[in-house]
Every structure is written in structure tokens, then in C-alpha cells.
Protein backbone atom coordinates (compact mmCIF):
# COMPACT_ATOMS: atom_id res chain seq x y z
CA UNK A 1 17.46 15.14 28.24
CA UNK A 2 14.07 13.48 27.44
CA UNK A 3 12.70 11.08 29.56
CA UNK A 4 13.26 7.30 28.94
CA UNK A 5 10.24 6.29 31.25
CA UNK A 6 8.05 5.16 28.37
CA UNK A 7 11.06 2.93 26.83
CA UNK A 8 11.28 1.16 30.76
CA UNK A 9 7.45 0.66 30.81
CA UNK A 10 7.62 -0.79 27.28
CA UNK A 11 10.59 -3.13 28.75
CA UNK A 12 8.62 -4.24 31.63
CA UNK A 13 5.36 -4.81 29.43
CA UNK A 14 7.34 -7.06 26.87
CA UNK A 15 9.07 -8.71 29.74
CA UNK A 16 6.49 -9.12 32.44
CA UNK A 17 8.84 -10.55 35.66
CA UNK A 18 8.11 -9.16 39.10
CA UNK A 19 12.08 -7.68 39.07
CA UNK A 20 11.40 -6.00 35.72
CA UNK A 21 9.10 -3.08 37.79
CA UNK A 22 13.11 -2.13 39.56
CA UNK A 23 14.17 1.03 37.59
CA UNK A 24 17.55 -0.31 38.01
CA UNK A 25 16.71 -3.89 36.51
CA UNK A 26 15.00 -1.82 33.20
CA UNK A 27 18.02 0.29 32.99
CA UNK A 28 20.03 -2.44 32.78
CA UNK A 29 17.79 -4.65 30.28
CA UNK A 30 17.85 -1.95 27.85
CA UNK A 31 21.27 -0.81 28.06
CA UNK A 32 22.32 -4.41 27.01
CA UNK A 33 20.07 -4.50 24.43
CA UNK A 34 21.97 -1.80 23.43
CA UNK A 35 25.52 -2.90 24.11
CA UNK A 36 25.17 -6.47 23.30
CA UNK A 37 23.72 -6.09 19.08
CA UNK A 38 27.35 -3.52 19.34
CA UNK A 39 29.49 -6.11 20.50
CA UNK A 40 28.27 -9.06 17.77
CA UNK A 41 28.05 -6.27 15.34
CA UNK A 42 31.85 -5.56 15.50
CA UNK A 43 32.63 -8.81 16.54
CA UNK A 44 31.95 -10.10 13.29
CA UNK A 45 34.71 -8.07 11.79
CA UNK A 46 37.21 -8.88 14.76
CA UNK A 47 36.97 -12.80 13.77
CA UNK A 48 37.13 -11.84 10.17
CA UNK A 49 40.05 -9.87 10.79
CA UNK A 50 41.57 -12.32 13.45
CA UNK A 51 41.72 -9.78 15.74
CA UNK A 52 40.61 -11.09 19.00
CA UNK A 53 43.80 -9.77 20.89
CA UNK A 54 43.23 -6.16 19.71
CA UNK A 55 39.93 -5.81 21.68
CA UNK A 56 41.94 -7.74 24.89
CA UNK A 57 44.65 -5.13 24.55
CA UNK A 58 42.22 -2.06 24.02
CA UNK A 59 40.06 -3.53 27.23
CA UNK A 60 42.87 -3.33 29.28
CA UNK A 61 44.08 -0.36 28.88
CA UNK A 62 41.02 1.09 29.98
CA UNK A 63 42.50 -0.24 33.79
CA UNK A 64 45.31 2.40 32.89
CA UNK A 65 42.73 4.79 31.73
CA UNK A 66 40.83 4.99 35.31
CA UNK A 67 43.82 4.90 36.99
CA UNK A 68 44.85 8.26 35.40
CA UNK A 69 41.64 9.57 35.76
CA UNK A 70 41.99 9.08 39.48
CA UNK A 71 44.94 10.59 39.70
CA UNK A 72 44.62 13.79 37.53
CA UNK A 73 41.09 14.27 39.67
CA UNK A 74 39.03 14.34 36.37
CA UNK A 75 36.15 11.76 35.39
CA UNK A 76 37.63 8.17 35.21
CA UNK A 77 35.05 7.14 32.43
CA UNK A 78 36.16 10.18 30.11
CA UNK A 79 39.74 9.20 30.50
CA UNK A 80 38.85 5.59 30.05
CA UNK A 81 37.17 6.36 26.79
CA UNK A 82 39.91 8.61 25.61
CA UNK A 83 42.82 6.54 26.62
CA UNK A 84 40.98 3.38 25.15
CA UNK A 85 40.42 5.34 21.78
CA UNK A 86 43.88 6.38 21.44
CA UNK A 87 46.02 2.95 21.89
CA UNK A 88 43.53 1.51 19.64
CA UNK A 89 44.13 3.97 16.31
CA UNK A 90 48.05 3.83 17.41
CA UNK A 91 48.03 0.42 17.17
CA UNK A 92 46.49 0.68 13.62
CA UNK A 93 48.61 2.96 13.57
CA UNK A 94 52.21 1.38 13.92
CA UNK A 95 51.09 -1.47 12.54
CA UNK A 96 50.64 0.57 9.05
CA UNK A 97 54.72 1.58 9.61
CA UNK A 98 56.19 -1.52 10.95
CA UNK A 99 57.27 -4.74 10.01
CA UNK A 100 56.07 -6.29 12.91
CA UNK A 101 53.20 -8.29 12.80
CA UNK A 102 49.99 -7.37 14.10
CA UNK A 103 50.04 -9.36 16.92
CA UNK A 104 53.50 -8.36 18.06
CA UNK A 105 52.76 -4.57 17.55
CA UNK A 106 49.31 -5.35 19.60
CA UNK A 107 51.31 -7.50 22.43
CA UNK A 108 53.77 -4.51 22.76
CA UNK A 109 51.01 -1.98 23.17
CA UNK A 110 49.07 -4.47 25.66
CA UNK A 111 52.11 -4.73 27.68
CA UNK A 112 52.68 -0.99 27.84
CA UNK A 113 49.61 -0.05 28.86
CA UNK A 114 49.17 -2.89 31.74
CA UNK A 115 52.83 -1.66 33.23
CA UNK A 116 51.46 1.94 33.01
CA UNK A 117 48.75 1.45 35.09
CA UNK A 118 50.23 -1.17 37.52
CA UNK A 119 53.23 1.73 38.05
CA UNK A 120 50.12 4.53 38.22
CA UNK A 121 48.12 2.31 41.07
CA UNK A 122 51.40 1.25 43.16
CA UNK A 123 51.92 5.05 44.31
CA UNK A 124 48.35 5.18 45.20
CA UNK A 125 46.58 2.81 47.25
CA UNK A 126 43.31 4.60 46.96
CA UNK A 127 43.41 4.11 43.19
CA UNK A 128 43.82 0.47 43.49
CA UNK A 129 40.77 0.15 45.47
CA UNK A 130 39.04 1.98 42.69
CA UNK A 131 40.45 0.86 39.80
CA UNK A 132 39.31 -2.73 40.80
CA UNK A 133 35.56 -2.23 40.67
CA UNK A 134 35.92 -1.36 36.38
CA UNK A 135 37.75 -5.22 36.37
CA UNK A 136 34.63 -6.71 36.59
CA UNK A 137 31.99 -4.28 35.66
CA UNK A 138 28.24 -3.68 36.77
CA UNK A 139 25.46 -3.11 34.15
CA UNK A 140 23.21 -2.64 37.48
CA UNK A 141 24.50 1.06 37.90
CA UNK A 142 23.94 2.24 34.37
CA UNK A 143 21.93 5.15 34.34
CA UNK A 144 19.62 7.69 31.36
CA UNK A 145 22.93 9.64 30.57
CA UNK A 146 25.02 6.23 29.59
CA UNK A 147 21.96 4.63 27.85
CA UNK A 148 21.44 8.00 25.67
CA UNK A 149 25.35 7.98 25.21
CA UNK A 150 24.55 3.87 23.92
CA UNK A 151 21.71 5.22 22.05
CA UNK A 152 24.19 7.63 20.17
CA UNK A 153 26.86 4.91 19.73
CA UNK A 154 24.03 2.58 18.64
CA UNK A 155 23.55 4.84 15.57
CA UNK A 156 26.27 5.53 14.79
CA UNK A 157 27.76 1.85 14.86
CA UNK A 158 24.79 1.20 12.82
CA UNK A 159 25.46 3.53 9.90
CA UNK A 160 29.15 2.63 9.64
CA UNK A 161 27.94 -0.91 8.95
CA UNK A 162 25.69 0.04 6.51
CA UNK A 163 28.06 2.20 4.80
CA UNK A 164 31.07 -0.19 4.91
CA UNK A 165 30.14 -3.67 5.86
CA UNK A 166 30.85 -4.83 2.25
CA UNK A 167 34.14 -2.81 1.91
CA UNK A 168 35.20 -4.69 5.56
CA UNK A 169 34.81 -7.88 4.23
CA UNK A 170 36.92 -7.29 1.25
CA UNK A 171 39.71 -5.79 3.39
CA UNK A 172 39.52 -8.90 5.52
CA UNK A 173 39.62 -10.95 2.37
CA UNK A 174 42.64 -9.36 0.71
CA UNK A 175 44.01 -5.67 2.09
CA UNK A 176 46.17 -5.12 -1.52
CA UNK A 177 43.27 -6.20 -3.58
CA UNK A 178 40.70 -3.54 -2.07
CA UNK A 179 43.00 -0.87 -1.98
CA UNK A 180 43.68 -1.64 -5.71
CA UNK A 181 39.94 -1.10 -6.09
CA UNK A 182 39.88 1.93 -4.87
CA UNK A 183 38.84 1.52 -1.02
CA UNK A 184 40.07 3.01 1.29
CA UNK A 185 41.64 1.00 3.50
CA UNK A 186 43.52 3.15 6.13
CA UNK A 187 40.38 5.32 6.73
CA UNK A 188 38.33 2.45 7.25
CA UNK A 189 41.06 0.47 9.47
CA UNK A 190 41.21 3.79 11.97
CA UNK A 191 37.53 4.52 11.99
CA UNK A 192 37.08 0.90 12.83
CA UNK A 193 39.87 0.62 15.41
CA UNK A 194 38.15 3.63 17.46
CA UNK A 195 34.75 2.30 17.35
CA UNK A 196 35.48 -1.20 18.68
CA UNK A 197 37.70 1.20 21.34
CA UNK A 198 34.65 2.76 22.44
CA UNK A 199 32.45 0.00 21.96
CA UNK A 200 35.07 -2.24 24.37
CA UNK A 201 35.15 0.71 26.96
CA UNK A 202 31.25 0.70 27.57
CA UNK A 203 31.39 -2.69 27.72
CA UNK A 204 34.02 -2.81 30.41
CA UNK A 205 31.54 -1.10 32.59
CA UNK A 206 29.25 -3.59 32.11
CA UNK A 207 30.93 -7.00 32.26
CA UNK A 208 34.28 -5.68 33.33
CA UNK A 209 37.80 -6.29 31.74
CA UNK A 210 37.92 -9.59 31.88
CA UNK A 211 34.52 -10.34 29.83
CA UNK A 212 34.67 -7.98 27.36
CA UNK A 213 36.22 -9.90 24.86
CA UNK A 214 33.80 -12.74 25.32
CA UNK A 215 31.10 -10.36 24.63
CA UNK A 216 32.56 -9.30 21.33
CA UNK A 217 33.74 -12.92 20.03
CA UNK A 218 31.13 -15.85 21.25
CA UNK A 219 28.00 -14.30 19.47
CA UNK A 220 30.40 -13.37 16.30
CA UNK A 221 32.09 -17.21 16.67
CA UNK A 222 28.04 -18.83 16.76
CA UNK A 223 26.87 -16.45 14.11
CA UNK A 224 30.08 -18.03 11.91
CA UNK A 225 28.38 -21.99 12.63
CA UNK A 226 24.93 -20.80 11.85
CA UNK A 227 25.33 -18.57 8.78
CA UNK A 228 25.82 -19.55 5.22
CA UNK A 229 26.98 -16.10 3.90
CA UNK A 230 28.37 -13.37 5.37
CA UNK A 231 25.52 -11.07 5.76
CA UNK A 232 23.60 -14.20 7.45
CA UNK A 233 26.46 -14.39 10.01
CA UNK A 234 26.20 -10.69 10.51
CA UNK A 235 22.25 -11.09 11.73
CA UNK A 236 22.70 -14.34 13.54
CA UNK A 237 25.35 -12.79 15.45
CA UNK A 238 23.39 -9.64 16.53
CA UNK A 239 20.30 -12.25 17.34
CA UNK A 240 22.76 -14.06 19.59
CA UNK A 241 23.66 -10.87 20.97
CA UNK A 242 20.39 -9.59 21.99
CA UNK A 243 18.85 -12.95 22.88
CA UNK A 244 22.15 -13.85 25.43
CA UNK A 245 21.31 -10.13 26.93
CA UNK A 246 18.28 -10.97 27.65
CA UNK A 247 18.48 -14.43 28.83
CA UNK A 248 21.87 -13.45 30.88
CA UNK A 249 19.48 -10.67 32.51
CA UNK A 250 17.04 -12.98 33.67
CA UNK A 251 18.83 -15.56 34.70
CA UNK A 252 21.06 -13.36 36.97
CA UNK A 253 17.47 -11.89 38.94
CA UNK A 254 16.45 -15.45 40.10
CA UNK A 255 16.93 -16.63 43.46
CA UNK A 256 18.47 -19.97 42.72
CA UNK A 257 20.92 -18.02 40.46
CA UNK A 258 22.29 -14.96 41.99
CA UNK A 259 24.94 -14.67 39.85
CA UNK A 260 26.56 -11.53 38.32
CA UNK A 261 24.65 -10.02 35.32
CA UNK A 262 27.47 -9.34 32.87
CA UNK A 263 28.82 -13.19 33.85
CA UNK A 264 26.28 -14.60 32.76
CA UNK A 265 25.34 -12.91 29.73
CA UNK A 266 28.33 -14.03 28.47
CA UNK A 267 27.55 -17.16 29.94
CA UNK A 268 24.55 -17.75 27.67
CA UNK A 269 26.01 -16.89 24.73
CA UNK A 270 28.88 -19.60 25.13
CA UNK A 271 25.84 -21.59 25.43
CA UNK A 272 24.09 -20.70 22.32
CA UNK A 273 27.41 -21.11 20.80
CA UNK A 274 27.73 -24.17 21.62
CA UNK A 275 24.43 -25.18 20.53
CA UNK A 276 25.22 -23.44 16.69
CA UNK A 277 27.92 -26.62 16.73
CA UNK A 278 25.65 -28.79 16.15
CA UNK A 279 24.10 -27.60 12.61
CA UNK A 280 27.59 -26.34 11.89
CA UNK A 281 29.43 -30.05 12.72
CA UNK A 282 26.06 -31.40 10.43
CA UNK A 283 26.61 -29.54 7.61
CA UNK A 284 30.55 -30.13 7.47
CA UNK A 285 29.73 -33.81 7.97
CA UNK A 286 26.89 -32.93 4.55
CA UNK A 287 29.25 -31.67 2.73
CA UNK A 288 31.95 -34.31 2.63
């Protein structure tokens, strides 16, 4: 695995604070830089597509995910990841069949998978120790094998929003009318529906389960007040993203602060969002 040393120096040069020479505190800076540009990224799609509940459902059914982890004695983050992945395409998935709603098809699968794991922990009071530490994350313990795994996702993400961005939109606009035109709607639904799954589970540990869809919706929700098209809500949402990492970051390391890291990155975007009210409230007023 090559060495990430010269990426930490260049963090600590372009961010010259006296807890930026930690390894742990560069680690940490650059794997939200990472994360957070994710999390608008898809975001942006998850407003469009009003599905704010699907990423709560998929983030807590990564507590069910460690929890079996801990009992089948394998690697809680790989059955995180692979239990998050799944109830997120079979939710797509039986939402496609059913006449439900897509709400009531995501409450159902939210509801299964927090029983699961509650009946999981109760024989095993070991596991609920564990299991607790993933419900409100640490970006502190991130280390080079989950930044090069970000790095990956990063890419990834990246291309599939590149590729599809403009094909998302009209699916959000009208499902019918882009499949008439030749899209192709269910492979785009399921390849979205697994990234935002693994996209929520690295961002559960870093903010934990209870943040995660904060970190997905707030920059998306300012990016909406700020931009005038779509693609300029796409940008402002990733700026929002990155800037709130890094602000949440440094604001955590001070000694009159001392407050969790993920906390208050989230923190500081609900701040920046609520500063984009106040050109968005303008403008509405402007255009009446």
C-alpha cells in the first residue's frame, strides 16, 4: 500500500495549526475531505428524490450489521458494509414490485432491521457494549487502509456522477418519462441505492448512526438555497461539504470547544445552511 505521508504533510502545510502535526488529526482531516464531497454529492439526489428516510433506514441497519459481525466472529465493518448494501438494493427492490409506497416499503425494512439487531444484542451483552461505539462514530481512529478504501469510493462516486448525473435528474423529474426515453431506470435506481449504502456505512464510522443523515441532507438542503440550476446546486453542495469538514475539524481541536468531531461537522453545515436562507428568502422575496 503506498504511503500517504506526503498527502498528511501537504494537509498540515495548507492547514498550519499546532494539532495538524498529530498523525491522527491529518488522518482524520483528509478522510473527511473525502467522506464529506460523498455525502453532498449523493445528497443532492436523496432531496431530489425525497428520499431522506432511505439513508435513515440504510444507517441503521448497519447497528444490525455489527451486531452480526460480532456474533459470527468475522470483521464487524465487512458485515456492516454488506448488510448495509443489501437492505438498500432490496428496498429498491420491493419497491419496484409493490404497491406500497416508498416510504412504507422503507419504514417496513427500517423496522426489520432495528428488531433484528435489538433481538441479536439482547442474547449477548458483550455485543451491546460494542455495538454502541458505531452509534456515534469516531473519524479520530480512521486509519491509511479506510482512507485508500475512501480514495476508491471517491472515484468511483465520482464517475457515476459524471456518467449519470443528468439521467438522475430526469428520473427524479418524471420516472415514466425517462424510461420512455430510453434510460434506464432500474439499473440506475440499484446502482444508486448501493452507493449511498456504502457511502452511509463509512459515514457511520465517522459521525455515527445518528448523524449520518445530517451529513448527507444539510449540505444538499443549502446547496438547493444557493443554486440557480441544478448543476450549481450540485457544486455548492460539495463546497458546503468540504468547507463544514474542515471547519467541523477545527473547531472540535480547540480547547474552549472540545466537542466531538463528527458533531460538529454536521454542526457547521446546519450553520452554513442556515446562512444560504438568507439569499434564498431574498430572491423568493425578488421574484414576487
Amino acid at each position: 500500500m503506498p504511503d500517504l505521508s506526503p498527502l498528511y504533510a501537504l494537509v498540515s502545510h495548507l492547514l498550519p495549526f499546532s494539532f495538524m502535526e498529530a498523525r491522527f488529526m491529518q488522518q482524520a482531516m483528509l478522510g473527511l475531505l473525502l467522506l464529506a464531497p460523498m455525502c453532498a454529492a449523493m445528497g443532492v439526489q436523496i432531496v431530489n428524490f425525497r428520499m431522506a428516510f432511505f439513508s435513515d433506514a440504510v444507517s441503521h441497519s448497519a447497528f444490525t450489521g455489527v451486531a452480526l459481525g460480532l456474533i459470527l466472529g468475522v470483521s464487524a465493518r465487512f458485515t456492516m458494509m454488506g448488510f448495509g448494501v443489501l437492505v438498500g438494493v432490496l428496498i429498491i427492490a420491493v419497491g419496484r414490485r409493490s404497491l406500497l409506497s416508498q416510504d412504507a416499503v422503507i419504514g417496513v425494512f427500517f423496522s426489520a432491521a432495528i428488531a433484528f439487531g435489538l433481538a441479536i444484542v439482547s442474547r449477548d451483552r458483550q455485543a451491546a457494549r460494542d455495538v454502541s461505539r458505531f452509534l456515534y462514530g469516531d473519524i479520530l481512529t480512521i486509519g491509511d487502509a479506510e482512507i485508500w478504501c475512501l480514495a476508491a469510493l471517491f472515484v468511483i462516486l465520482m464517475a457515476f456522477q459524471v456518467l449519470a448525473y443528468n439521467r438522475m435528474l430526469y428520473m427524479g423529474i418524471n420516472r415514466s418519462l425517462a424510461g420512455a426515453h430510453r434510460v434506464r431506470v432500474p439499473l440506475y435506481q440499484y446502482v444508486f441505492a448501493a452507493l449511498v449504502s456504502i457511502v452511509v456505512m463509512f459515514s457511520v464510522w465517522a459521525v455515527g448512526v445518528f448523524l449520518v443523515t445530517a451529513l448527507l441532507i444539510v449540505p444538499a438542503a443549502a446547496g438547493r438555497n444557493l443554486a440557480r440550476s441544478a448543476g450549481g446546486m450540485f457544486w455548492w453542495a460539495i463546497a458546503i461539504g468540504a468547507v463544514s469538514a474542515v471547519s467541523g475539524v477545527i473547531i472540535s481541536a480547540q480547547p474552549w470547544a472540545g466537542t466531538a468531531t463528527g458533531a460538529t461537522v454536521v454542526l457547521s453545515a446546519c450553520a452554513l445552511f442556515a446562512a444560504s436562507l438568507v439569499p434564498a428568502s431574498l430572491r423568493k422575496r425578488h421574484a414576487r
